[in-house]
N, C-alpha and C. Protein backbone atom coordinates (compact mmCIF):
# COMPACT_ATOMS: atom_id res chain seq x y z
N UNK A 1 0.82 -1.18 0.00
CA UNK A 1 0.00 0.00 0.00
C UNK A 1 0.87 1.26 0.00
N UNK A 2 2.15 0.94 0.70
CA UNK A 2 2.95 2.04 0.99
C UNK A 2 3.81 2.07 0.02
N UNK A 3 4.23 1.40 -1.03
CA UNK A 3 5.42 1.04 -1.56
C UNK A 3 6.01 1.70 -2.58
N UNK A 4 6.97 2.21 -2.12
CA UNK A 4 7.98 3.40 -2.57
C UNK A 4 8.52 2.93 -3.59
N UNK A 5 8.48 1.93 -4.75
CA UNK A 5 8.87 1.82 -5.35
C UNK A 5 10.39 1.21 -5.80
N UNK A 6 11.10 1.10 -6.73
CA UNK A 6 12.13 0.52 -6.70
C UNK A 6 13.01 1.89 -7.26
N UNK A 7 14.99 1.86 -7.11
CA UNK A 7 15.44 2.53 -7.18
C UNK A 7 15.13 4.02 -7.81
N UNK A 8 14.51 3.72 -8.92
CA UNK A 8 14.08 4.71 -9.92
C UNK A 8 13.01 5.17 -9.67
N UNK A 9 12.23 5.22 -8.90
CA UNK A 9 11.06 5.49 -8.42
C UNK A 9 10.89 6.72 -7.57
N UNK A 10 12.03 7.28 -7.23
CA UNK A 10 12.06 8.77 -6.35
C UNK A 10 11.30 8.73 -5.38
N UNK A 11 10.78 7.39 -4.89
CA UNK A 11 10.06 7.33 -3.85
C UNK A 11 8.52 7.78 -3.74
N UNK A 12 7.88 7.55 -4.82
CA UNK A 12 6.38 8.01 -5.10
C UNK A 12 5.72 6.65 -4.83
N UNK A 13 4.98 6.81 -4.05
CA UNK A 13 3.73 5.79 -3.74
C UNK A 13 2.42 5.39 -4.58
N UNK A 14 1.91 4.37 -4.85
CA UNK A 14 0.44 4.57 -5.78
C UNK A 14 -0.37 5.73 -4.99
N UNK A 15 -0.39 6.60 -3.42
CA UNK A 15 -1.08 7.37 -3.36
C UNK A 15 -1.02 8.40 -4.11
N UNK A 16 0.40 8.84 -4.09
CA UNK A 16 1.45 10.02 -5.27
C UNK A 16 1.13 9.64 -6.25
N UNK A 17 0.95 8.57 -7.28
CA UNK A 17 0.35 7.97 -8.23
C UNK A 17 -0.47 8.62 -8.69
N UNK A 18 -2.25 8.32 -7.64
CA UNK A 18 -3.06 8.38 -8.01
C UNK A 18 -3.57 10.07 -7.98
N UNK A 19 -3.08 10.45 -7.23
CA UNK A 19 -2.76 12.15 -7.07
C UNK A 19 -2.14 12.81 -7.84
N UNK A 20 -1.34 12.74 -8.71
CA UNK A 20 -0.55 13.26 -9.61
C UNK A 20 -1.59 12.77 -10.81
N UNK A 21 -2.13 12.14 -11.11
CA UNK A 21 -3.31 11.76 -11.76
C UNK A 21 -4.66 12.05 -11.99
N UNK A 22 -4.97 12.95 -10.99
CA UNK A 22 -6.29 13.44 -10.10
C UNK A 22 -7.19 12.53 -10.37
N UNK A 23 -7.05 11.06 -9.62
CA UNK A 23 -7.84 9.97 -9.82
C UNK A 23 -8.68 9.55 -7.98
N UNK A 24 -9.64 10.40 -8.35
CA UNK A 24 -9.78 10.36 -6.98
C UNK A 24 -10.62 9.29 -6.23
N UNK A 25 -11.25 8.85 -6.64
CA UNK A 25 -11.60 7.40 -6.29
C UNK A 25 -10.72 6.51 -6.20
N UNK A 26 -9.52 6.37 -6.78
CA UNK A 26 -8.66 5.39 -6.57
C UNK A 26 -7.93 5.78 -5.22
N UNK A 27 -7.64 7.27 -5.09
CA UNK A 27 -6.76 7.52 -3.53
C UNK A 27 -7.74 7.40 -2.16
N UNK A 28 -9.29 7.81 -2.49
CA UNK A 28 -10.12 7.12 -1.56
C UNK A 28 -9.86 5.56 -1.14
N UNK A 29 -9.96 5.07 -2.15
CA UNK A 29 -9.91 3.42 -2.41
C UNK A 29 -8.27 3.28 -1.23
N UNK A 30 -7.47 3.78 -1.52
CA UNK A 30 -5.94 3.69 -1.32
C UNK A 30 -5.55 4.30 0.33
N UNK A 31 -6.70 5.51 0.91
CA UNK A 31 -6.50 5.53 1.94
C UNK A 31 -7.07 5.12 3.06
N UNK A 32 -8.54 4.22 2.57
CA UNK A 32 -9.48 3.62 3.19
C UNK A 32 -8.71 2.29 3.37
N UNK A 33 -7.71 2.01 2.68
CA UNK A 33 -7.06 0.64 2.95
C UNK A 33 -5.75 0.73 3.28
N UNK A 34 -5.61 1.28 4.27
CA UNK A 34 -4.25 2.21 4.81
C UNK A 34 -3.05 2.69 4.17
N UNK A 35 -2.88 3.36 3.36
CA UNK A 35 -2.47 4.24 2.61
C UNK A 35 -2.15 5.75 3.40
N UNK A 36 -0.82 5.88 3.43
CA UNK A 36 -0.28 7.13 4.26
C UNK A 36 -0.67 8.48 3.55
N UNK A 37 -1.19 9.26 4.31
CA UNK A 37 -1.82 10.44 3.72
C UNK A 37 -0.33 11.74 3.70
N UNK A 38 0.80 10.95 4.69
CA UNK A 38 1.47 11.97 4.84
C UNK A 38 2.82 11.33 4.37
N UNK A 39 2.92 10.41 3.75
CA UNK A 39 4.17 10.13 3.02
C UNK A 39 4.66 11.30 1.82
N UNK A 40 5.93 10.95 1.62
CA UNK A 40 6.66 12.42 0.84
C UNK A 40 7.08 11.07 -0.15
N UNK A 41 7.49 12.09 -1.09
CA UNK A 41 8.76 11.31 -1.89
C UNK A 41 9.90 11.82 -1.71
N UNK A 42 10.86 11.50 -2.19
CA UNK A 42 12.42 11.41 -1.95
C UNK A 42 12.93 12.83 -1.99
N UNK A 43 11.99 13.67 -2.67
CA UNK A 43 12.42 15.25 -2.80
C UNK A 43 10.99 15.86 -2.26
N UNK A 44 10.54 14.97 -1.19
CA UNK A 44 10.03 16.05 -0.22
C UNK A 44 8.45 16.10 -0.68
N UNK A 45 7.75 15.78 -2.00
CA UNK A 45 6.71 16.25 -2.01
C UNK A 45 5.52 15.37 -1.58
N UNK A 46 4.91 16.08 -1.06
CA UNK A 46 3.64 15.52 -0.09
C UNK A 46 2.37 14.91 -1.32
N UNK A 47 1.60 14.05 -0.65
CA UNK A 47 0.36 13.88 -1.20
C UNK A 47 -0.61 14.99 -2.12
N UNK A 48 -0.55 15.70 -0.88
CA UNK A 48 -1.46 17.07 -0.90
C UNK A 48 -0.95 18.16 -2.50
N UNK A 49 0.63 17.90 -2.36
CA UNK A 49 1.48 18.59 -2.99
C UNK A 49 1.00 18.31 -4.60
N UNK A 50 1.11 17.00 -4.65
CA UNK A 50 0.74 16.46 -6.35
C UNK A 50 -0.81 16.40 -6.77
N UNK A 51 -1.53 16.40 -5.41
CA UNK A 51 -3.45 16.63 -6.00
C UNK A 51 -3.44 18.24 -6.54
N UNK A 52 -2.81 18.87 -5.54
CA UNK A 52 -2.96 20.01 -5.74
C UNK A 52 -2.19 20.52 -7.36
N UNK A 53 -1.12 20.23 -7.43
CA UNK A 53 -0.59 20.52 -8.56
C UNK A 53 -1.32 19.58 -10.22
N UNK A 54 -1.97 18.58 -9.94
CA UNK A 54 -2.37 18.45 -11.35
C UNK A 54 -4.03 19.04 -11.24
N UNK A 55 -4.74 19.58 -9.96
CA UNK A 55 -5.56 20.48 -10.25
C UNK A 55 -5.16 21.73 -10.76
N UNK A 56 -3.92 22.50 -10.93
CA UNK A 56 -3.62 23.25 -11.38
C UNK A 56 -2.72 23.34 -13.06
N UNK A 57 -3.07 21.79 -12.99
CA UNK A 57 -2.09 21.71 -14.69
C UNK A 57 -3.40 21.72 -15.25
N UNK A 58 -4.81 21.49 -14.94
CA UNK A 58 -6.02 21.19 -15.50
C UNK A 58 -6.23 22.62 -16.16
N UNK A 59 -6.00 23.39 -15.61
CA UNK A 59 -6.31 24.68 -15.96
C UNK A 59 -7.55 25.26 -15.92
N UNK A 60 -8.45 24.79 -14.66
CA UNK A 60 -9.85 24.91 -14.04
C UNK A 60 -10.47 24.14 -15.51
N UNK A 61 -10.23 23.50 -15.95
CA UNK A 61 -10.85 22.61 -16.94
C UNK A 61 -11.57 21.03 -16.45
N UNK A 62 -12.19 21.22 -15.37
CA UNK A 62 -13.08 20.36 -14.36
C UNK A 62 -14.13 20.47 -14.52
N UNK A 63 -15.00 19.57 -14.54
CA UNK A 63 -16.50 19.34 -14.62
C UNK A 63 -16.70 19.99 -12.91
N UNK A 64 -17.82 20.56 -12.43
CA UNK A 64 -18.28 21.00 -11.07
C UNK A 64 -17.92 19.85 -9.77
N UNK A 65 -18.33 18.56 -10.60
CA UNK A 65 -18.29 17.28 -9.93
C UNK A 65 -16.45 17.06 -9.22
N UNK A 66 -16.05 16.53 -10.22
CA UNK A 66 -14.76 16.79 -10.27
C UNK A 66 -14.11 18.00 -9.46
N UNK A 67 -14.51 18.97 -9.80
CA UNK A 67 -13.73 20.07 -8.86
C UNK A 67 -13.72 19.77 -7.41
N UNK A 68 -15.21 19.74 -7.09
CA UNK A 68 -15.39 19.39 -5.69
C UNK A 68 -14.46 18.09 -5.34
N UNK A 69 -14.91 17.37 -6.08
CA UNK A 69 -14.17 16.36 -5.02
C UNK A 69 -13.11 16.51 -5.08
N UNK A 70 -11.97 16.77 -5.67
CA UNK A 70 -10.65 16.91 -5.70
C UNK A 70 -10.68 18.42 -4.30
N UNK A 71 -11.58 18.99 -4.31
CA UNK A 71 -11.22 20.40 -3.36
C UNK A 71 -11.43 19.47 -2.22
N UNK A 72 -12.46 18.38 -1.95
CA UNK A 72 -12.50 17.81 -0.73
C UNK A 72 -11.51 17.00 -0.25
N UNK A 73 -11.24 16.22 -1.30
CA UNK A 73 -10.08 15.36 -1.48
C UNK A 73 -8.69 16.47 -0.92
N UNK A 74 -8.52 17.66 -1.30
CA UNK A 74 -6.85 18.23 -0.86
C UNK A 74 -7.54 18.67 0.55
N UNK A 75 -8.79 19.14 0.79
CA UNK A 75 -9.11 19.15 2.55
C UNK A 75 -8.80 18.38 3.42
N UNK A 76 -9.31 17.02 2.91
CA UNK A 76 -8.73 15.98 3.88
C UNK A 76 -7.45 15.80 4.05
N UNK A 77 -6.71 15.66 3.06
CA UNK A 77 -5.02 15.95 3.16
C UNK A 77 -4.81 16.83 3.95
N UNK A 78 -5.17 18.28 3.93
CA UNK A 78 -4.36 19.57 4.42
C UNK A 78 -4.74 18.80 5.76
N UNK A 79 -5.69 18.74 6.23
CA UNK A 79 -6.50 18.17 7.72
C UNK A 79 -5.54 16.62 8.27
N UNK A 80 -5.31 15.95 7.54
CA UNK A 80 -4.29 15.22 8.23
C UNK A 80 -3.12 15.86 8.37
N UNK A 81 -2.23 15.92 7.76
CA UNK A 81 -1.32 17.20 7.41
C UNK A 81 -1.17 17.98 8.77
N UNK A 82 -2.15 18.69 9.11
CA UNK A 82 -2.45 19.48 10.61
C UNK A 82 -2.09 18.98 11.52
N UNK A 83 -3.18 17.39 11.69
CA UNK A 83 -2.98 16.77 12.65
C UNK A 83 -1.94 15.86 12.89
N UNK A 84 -1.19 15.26 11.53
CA UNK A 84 0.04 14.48 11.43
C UNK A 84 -0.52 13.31 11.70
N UNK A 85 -1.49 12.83 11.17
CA UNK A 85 -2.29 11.47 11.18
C UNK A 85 -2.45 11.02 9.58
């Protein structure tokens, strides 16, 4: 669930995966089955870091549906994040 991958992998997780992807049912799927909300990769970037950034490669080019959940989806991140859970 956690798995950082092999050498070449910079240490990105299928959560980083599915986040860098803005596949958000799959990182639901991924943190409901214990999946670290606060793992980094090897240069530091957070979960939160890569949802947030391919909502911004979209170029607000989101269906309403989509928006939301990805805005709920980086809430819950920032909110663990806070709490370090």
């Amino acid at each position: 669930m956690n798995d950082r991958g092999g050498k070449h992998c910079e240490g990105v997780t299928p959560l980083h995966d599915a986040a860098s992807c803005g596949h958000i049912e799959v990182m639901e799927a991924l943190l409901r089955n214990g999946a670290n909300p606060l793992s980094q990769t090897d240069v530091g970037e957070s979960v939160y870091e890569c949802l947030l950034k391919w909502r911004l490669r979209t170029g607000g080019d989101l269906d309403s549906q989509t928006l939301k959940d990805c805005l709920n989806m980086e809430k819950k991140l920032s909110d663990s994040m806070k709490k370090g859970v």
